[in-house]
PDB file of N, CA and C in Angstrom:
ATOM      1  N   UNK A   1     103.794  90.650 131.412  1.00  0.00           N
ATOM      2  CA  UNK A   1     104.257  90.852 130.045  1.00  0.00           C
ATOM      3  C   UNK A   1     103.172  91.533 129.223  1.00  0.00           C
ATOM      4  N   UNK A   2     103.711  92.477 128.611  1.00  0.00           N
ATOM      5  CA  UNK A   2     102.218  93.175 127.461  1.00  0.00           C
ATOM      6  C   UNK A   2     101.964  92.467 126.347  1.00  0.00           C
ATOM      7  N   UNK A   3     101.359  92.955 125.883  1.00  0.00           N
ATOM      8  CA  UNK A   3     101.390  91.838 124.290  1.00  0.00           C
ATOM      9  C   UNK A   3     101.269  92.701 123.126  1.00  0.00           C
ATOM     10  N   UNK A   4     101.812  92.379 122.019  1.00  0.00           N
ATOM     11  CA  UNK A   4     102.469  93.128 121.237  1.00  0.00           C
ATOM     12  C   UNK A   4     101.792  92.966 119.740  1.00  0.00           C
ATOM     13  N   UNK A   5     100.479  92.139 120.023  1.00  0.00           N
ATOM     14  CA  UNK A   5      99.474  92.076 119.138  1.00  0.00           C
ATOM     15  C   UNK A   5      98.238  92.051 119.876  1.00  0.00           C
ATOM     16  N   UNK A   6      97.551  92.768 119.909  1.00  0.00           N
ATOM     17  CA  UNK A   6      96.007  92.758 120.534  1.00  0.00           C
ATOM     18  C   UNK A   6      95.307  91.851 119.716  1.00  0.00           C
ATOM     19  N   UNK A   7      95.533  90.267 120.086  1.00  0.00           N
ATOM     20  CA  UNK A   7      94.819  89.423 119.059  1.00  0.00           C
ATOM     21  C   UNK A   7      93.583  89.715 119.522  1.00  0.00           C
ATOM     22  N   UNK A   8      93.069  90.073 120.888  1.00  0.00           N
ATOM     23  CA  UNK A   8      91.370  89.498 120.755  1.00  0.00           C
ATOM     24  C   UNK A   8      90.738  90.962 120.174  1.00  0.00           C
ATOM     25  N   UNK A   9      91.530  92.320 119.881  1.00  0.00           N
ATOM     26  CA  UNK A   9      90.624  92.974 118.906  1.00  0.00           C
ATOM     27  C   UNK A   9      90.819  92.316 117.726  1.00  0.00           C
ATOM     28  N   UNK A  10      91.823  91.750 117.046  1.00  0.00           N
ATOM     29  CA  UNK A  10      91.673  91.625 116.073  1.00  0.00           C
ATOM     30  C   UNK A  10      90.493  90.942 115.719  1.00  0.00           C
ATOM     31  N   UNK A  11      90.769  89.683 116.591  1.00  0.00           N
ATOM     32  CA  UNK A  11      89.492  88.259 116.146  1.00  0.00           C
ATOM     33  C   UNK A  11      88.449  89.154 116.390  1.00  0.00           C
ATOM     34  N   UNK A  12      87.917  90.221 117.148  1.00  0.00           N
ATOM     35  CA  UNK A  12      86.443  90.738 117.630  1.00  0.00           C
ATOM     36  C   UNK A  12      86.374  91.478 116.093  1.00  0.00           C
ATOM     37  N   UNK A  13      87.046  92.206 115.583  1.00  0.00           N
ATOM     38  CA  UNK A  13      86.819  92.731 113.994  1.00  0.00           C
ATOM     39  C   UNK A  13      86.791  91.659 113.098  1.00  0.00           C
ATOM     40  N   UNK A  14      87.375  90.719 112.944  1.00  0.00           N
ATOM     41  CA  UNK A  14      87.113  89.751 112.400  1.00  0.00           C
ATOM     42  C   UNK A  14      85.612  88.912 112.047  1.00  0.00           C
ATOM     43  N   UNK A  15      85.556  88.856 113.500  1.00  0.00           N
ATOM     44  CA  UNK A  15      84.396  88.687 113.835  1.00  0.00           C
ATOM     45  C   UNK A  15      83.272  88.994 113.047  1.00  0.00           C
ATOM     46  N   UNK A  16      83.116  90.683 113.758  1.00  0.00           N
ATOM     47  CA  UNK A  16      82.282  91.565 113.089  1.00  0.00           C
ATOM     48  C   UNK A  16      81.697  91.099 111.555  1.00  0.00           C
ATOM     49  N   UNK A  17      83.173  91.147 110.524  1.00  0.00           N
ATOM     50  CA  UNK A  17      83.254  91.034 109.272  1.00  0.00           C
ATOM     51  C   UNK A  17      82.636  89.450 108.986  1.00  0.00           C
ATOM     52  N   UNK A  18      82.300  88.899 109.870  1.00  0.00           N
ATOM     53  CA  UNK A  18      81.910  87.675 109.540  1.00  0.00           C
ATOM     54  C   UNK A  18      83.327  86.385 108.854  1.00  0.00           C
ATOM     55  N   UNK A  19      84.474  86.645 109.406  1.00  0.00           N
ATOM     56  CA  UNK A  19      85.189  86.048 109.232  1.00  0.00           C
ATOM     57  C   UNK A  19      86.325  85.266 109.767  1.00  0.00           C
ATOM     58  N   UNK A  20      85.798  85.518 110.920  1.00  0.00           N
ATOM     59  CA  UNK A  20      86.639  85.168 112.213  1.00  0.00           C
ATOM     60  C   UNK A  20      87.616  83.636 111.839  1.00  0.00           C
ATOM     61  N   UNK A  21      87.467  83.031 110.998  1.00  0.00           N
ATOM     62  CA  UNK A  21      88.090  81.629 110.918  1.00  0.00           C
ATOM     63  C   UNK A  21      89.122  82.095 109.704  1.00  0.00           C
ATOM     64  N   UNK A  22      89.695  83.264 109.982  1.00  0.00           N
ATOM     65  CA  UNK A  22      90.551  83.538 108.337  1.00  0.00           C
ATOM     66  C   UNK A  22      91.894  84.167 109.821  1.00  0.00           C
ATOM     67  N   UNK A  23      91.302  84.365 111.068  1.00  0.00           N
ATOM     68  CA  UNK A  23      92.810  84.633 111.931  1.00  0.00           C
ATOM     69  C   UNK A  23      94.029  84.365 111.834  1.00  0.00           C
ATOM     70  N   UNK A  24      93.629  82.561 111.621  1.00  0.00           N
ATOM     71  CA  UNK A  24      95.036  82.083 111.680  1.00  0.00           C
ATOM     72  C   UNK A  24      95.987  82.110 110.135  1.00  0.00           C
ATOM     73  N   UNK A  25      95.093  82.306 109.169  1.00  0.00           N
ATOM     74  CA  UNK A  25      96.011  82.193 107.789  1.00  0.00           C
ATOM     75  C   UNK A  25      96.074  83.524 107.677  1.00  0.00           C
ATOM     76  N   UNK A  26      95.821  84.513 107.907  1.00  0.00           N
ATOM     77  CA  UNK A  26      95.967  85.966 107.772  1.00  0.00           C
ATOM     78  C   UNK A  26      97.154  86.369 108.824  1.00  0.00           C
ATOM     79  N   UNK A  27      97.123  85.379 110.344  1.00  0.00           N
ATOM     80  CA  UNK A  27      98.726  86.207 111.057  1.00  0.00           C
ATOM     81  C   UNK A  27      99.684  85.120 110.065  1.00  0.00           C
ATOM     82  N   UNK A  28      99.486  84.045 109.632  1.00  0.00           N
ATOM     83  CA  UNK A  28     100.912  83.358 109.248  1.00  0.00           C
ATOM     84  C   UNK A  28     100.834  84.067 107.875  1.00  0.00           C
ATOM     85  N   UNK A  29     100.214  84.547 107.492  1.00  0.00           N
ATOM     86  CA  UNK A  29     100.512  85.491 106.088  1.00  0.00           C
ATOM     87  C   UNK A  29     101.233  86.951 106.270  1.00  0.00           C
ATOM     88  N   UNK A  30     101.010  87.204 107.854  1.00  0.00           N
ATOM     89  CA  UNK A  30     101.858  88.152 108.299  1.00  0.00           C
ATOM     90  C   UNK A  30     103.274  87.768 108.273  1.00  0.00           C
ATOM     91  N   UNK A  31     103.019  86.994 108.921  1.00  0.00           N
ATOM     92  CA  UNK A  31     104.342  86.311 109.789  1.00  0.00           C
ATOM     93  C   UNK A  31     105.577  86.243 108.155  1.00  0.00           C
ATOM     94  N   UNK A  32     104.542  85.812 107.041  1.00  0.00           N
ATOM     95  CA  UNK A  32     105.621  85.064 106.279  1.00  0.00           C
ATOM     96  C   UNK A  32     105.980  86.592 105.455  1.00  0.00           C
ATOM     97  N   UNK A  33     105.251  87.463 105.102  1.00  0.00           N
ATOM     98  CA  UNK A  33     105.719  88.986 104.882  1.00  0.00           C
ATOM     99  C   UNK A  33     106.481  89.534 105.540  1.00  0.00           C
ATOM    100  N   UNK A  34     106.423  89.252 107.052  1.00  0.00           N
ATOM    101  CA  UNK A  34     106.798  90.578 107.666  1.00  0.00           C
ATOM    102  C   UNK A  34     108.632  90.709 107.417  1.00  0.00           C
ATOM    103  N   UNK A  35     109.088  89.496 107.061  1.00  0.00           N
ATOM    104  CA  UNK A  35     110.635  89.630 107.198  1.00  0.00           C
ATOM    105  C   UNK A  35     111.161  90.387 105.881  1.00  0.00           C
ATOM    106  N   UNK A  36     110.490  89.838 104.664  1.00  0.00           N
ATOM    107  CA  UNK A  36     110.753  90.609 103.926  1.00  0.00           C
ATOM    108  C   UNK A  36     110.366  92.039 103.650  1.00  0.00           C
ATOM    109  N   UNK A  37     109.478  92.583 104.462  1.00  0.00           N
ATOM    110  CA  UNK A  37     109.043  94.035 104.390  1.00  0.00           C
ATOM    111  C   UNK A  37     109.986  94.737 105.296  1.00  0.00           C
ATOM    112  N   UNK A  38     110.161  93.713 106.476  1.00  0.00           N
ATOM    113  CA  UNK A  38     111.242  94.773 107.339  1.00  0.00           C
ATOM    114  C   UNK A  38     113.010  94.918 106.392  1.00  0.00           C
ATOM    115  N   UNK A  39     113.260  93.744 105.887  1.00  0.00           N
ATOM    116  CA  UNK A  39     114.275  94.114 105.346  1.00  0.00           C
ATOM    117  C   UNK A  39     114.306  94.987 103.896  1.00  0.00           C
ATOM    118  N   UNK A  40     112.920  95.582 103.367  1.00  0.00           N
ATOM    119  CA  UNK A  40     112.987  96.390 102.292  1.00  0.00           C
ATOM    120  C   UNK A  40     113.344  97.739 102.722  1.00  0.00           C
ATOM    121  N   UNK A  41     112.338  98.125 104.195  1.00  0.00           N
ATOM    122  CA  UNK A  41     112.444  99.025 105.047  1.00  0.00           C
ATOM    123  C   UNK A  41     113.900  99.398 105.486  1.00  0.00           C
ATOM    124  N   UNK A  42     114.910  98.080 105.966  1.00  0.00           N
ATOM    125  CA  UNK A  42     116.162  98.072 106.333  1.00  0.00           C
ATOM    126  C   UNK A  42     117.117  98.957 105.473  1.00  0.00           C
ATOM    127  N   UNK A  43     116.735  98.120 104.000  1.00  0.00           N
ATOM    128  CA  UNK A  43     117.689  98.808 102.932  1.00  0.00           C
ATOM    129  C   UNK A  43     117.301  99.580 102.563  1.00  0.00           C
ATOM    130  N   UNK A  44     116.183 100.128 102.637  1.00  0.00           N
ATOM    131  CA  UNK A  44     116.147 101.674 102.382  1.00  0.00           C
ATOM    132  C   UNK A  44     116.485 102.793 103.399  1.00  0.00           C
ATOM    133  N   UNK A  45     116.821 102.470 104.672  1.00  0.00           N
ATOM    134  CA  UNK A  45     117.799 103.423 105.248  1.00  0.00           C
ATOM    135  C   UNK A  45     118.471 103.751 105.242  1.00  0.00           C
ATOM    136  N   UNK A  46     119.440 102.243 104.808  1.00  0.00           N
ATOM    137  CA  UNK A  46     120.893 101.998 105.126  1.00  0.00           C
ATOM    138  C   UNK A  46     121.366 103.119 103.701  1.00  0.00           C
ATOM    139  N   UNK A  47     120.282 102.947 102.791  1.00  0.00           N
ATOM    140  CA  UNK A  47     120.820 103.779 101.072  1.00  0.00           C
ATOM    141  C   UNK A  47     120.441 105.036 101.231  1.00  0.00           C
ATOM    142  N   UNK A  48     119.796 105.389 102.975  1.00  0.00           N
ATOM    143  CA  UNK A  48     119.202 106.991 102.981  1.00  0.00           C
ATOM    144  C   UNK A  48     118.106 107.627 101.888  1.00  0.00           C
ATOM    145  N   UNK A  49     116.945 106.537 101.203  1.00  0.00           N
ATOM    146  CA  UNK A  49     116.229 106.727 100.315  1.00  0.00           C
ATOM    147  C   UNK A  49     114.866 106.921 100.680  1.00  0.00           C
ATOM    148  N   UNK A  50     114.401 108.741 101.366  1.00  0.00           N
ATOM    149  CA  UNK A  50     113.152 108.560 101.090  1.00  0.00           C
ATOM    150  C   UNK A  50     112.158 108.353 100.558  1.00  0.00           C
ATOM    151  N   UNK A  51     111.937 108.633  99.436  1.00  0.00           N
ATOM    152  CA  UNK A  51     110.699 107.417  99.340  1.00  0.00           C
ATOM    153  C   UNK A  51     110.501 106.408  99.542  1.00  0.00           C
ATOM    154  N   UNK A  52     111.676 105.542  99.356  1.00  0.00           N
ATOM    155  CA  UNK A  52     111.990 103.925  99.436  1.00  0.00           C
ATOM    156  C   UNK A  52     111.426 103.370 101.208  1.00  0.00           C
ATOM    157  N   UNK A  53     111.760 104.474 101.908  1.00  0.00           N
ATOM    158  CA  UNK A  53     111.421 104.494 103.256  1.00  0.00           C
ATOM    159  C   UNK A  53     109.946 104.804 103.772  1.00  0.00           C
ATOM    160  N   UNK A  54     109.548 105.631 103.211  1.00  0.00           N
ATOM    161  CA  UNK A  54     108.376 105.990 103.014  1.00  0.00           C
ATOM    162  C   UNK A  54     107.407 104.957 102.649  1.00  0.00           C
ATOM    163  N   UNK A  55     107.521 104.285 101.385  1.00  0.00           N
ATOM    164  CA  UNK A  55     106.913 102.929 100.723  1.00  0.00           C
ATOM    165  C   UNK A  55     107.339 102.109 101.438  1.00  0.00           C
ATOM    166  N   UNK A  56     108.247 101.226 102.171  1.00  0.00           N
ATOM    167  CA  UNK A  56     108.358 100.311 102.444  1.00  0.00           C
ATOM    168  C   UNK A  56     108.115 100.288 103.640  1.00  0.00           C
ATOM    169  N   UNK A  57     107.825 101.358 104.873  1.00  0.00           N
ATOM    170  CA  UNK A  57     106.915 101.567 106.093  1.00  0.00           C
ATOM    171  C   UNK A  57     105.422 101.677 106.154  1.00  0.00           C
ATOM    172  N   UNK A  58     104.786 102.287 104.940  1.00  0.00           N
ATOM    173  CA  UNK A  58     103.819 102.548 104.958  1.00  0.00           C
ATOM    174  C   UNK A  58     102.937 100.628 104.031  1.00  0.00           C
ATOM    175  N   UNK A  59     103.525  99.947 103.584  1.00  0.00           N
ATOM    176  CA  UNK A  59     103.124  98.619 103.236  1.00  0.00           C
ATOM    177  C   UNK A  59     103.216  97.953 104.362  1.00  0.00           C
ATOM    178  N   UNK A  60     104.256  97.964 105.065  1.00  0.00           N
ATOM    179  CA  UNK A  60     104.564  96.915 106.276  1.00  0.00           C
ATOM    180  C   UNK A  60     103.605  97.509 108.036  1.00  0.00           C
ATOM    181  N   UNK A  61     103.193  99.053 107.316  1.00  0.00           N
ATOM    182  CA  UNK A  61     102.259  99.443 108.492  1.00  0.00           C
ATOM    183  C   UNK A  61     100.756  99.083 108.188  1.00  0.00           C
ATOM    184  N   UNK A  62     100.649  98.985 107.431  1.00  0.00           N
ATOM    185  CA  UNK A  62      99.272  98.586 106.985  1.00  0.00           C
ATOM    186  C   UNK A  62      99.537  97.129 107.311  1.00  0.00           C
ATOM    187  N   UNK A  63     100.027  95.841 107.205  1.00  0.00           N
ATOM    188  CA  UNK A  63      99.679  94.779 107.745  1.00  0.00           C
ATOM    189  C   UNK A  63      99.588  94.642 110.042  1.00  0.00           C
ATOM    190  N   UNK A  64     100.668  95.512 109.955  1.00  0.00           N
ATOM    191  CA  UNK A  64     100.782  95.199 111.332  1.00  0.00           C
ATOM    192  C   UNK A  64      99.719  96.334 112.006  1.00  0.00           C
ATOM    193  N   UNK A  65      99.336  97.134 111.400  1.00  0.00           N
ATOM    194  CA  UNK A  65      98.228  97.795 111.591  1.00  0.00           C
ATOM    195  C   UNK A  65      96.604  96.548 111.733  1.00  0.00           C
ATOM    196  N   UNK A  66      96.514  96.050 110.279  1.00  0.00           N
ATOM    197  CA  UNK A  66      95.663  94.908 110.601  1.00  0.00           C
ATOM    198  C   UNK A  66      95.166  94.006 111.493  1.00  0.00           C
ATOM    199  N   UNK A  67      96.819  93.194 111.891  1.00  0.00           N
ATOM    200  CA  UNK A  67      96.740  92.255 112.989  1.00  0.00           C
ATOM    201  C   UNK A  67      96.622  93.012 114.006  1.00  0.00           C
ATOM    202  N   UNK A  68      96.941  93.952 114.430  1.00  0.00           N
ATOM    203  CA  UNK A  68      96.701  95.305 115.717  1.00  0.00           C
ATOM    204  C   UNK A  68      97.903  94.969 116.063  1.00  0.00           C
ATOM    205  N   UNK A  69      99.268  94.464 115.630  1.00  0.00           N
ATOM    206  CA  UNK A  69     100.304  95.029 116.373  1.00  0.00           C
ATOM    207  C   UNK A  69     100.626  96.628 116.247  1.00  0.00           C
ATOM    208  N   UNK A  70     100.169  96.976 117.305  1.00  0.00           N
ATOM    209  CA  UNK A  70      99.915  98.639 117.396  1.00  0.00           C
ATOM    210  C   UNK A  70     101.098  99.557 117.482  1.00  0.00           C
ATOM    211  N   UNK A  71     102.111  98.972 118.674  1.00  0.00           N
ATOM    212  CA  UNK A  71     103.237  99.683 118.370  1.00  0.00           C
ATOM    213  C   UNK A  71     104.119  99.871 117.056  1.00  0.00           C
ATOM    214  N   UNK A  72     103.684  98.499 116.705  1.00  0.00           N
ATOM    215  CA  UNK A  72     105.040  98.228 115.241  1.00  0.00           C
ATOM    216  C   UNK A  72     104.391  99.608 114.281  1.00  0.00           C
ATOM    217  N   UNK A  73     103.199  99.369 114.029  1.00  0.00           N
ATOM    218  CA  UNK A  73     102.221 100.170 113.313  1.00  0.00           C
ATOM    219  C   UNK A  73     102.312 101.636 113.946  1.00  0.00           C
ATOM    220  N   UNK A  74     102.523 102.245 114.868  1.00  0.00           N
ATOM    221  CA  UNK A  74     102.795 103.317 115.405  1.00  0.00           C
ATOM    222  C   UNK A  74     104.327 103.619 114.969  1.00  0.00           C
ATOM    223  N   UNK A  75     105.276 102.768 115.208  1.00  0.00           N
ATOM    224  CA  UNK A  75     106.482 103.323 114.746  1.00  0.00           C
ATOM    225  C   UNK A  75     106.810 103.358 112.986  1.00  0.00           C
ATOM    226  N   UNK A  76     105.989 102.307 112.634  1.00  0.00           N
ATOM    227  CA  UNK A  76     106.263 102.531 111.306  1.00  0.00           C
ATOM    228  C   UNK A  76     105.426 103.964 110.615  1.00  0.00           C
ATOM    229  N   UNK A  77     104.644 104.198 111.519  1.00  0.00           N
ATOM    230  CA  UNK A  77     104.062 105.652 110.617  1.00  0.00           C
ATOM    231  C   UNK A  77     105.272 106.790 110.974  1.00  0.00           C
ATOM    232  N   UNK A  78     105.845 106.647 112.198  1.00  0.00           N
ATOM    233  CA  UNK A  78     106.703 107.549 112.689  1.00  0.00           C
ATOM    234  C   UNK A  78     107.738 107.679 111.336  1.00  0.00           C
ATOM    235  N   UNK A  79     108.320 106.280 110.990  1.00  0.00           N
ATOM    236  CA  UNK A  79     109.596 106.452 110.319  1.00  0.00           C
ATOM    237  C   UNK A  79     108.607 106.970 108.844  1.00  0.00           C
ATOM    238  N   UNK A  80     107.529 106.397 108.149  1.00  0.00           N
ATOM    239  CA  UNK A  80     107.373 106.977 107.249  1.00  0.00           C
ATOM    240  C   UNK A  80     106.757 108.400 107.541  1.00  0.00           C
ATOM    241  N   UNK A  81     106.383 109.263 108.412  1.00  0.00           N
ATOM    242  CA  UNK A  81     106.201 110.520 108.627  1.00  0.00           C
ATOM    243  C   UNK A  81     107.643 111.347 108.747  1.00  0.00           C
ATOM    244  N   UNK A  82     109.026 110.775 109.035  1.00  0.00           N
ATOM    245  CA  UNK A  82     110.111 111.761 109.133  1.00  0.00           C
ATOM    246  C   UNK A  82     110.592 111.314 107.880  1.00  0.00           C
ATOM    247  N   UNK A  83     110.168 110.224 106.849  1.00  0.00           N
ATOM    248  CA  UNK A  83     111.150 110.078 105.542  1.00  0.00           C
ATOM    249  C   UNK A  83     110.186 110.863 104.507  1.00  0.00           C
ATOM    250  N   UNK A  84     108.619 110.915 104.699  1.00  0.00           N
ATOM    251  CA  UNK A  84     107.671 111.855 103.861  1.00  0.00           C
ATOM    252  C   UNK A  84     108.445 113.755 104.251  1.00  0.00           C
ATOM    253  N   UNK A  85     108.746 113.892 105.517  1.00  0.00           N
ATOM    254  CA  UNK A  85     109.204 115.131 105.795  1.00  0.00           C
ATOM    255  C   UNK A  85     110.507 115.506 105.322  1.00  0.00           C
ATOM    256  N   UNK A  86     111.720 114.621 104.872  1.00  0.00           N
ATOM    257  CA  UNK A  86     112.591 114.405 104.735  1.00  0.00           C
ATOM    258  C   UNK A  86     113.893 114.704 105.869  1.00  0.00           C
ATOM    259  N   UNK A  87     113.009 114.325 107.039  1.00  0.00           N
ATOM    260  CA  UNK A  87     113.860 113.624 108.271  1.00  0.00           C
ATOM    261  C   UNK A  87     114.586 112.522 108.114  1.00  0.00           C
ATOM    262  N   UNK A  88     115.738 112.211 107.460  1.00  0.00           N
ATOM    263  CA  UNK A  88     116.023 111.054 107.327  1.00  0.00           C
ATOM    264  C   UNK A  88     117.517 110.780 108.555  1.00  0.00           C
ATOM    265  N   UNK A  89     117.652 111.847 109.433  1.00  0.00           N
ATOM    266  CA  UNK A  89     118.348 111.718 110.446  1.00  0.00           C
ATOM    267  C   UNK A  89     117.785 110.780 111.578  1.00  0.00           C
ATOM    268  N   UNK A  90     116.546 110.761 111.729  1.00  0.00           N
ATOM    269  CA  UNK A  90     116.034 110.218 112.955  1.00  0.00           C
ATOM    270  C   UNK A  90     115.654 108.708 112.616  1.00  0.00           C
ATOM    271  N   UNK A  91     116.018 108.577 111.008  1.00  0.00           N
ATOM    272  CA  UNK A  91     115.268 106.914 110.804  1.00  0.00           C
ATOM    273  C   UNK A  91     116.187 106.072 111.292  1.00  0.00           C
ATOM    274  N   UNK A  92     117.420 106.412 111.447  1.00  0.00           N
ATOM    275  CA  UNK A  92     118.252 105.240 111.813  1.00  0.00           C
ATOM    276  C   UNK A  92     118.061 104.517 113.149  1.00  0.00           C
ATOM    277  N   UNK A  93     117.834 105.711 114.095  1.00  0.00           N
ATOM    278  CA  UNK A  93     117.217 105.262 115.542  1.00  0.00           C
ATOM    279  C   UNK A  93     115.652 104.658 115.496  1.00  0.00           C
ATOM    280  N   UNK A  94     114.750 105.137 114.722  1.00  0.00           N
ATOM    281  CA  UNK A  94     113.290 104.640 114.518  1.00  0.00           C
ATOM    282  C   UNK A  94     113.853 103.581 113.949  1.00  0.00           C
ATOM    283  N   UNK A  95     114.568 102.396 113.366  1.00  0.00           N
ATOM    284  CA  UNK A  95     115.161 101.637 112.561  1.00  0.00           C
ATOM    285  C   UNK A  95     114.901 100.555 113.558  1.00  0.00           C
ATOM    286  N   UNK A  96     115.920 100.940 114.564  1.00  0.00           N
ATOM    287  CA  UNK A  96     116.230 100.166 115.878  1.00  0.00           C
ATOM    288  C   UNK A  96     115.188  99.693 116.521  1.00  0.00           C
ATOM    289  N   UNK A  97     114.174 100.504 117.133  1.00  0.00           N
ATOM    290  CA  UNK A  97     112.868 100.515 117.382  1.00  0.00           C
ATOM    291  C   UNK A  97     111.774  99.393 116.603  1.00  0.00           C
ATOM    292  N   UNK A  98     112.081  99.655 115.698  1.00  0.00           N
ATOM    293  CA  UNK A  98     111.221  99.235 114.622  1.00  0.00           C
ATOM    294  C   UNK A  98     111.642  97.602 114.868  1.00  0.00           C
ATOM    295  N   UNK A  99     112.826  97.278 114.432  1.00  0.00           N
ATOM    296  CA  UNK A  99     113.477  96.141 114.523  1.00  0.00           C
ATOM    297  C   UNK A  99     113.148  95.392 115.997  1.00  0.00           C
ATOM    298  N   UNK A 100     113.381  95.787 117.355  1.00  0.00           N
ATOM    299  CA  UNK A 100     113.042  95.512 118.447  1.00  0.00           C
ATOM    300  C   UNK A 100     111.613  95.217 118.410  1.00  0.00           C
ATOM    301  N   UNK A 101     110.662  95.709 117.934  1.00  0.00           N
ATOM    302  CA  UNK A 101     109.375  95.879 118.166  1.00  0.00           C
ATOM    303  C   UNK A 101     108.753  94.824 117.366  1.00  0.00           C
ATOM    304  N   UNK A 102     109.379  94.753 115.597  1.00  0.00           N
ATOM    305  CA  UNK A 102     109.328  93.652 114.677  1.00  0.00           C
ATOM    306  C   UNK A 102     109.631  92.215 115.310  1.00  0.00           C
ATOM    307  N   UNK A 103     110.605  91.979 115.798  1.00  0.00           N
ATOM    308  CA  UNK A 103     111.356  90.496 116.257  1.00  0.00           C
ATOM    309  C   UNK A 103     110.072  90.304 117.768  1.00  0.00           C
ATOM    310  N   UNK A 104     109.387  91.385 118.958  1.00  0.00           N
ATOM    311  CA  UNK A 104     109.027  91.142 119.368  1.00  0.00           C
ATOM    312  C   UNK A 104     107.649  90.839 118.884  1.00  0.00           C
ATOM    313  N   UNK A 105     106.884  90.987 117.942  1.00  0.00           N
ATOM    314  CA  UNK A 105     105.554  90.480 117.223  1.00  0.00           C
ATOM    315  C   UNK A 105     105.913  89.086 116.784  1.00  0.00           C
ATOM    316  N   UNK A 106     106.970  88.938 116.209  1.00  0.00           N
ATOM    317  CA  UNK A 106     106.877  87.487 115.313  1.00  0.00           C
ATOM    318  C   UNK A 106     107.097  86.592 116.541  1.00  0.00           C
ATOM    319  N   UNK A 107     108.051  86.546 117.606  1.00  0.00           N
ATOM    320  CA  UNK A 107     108.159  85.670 118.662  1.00  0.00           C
ATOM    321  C   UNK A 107     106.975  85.488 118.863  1.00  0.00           C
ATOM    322  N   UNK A 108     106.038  86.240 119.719  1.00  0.00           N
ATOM    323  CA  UNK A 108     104.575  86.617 120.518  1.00  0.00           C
ATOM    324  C   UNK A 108     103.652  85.195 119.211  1.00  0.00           C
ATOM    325  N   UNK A 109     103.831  85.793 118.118  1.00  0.00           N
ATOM    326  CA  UNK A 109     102.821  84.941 117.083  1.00  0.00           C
ATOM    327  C   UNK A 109     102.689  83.295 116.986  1.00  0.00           C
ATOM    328  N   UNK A 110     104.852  83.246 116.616  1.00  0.00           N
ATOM    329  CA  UNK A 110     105.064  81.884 116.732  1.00  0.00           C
ATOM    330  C   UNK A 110     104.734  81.472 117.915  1.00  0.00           C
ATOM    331  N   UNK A 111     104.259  81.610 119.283  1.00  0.00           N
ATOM    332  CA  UNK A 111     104.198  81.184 120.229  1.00  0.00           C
ATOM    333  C   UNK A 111     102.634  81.346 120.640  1.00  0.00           C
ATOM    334  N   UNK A 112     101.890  82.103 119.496  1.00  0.00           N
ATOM    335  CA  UNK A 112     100.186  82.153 119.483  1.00  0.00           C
ATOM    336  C   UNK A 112     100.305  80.684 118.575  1.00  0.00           C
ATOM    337  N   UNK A 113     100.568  80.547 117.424  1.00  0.00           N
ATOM    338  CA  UNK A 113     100.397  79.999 116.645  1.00  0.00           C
ATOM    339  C   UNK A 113     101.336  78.510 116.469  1.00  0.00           C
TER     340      UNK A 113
END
């Protein structure tokens, strides 16, 4: 199975920063964002609103960027790079993706945590 958060870079940056004991309240601070960022992201597809798409990928990529869930953070630049371009044909499928990739981080966490 792969894993869908590279916790031990995270904790090793953590680390670094001299803060390594802030892991666990920083992923459940993920955890408790991430539903509502994916569903801001959601409804701004469903209304075909780039910027709205744009902003609400690029907030929710910056956390999962943090924790190093890398893919989520890779697809969310994708969808906000085709809603900044005004690709808004391809977000519905990056949507899907996104969603698959989202539900697989929070399982992985609740089951770190």
């Amino acid at each position: 199975m792969h894993s869908h958060v590279d916790l031990e870079r995270f904790r090793r940056d953590l680390r670094k920063a001299g803060v390594e004991e802030m892991v666990g309240t920083l992923l459940k601070t993920f955890m408790e964002d991430c539903p509502g960022r994916f569903a801001a992201l959601e409804q701004a597809v469903q209304q075909a609103n780039a910027k709205a798409i744009e902003s609400a990928a690029h907030a929710y990529k910056s956390g999962a960027g943090t924790i190093r869930a890398t893919l989520l953070a890779d697809a969310l630049a994708a969808i906000e790079a085709a809603a900044h371009a005004g690709r808004l044909e391809s977000t519905g499928v990056s949507l899907e993706e996104i969603r698959t990739e989202h539900l697989a981080v929070l399982r992985e966490l609740e089951l770190l945590l």
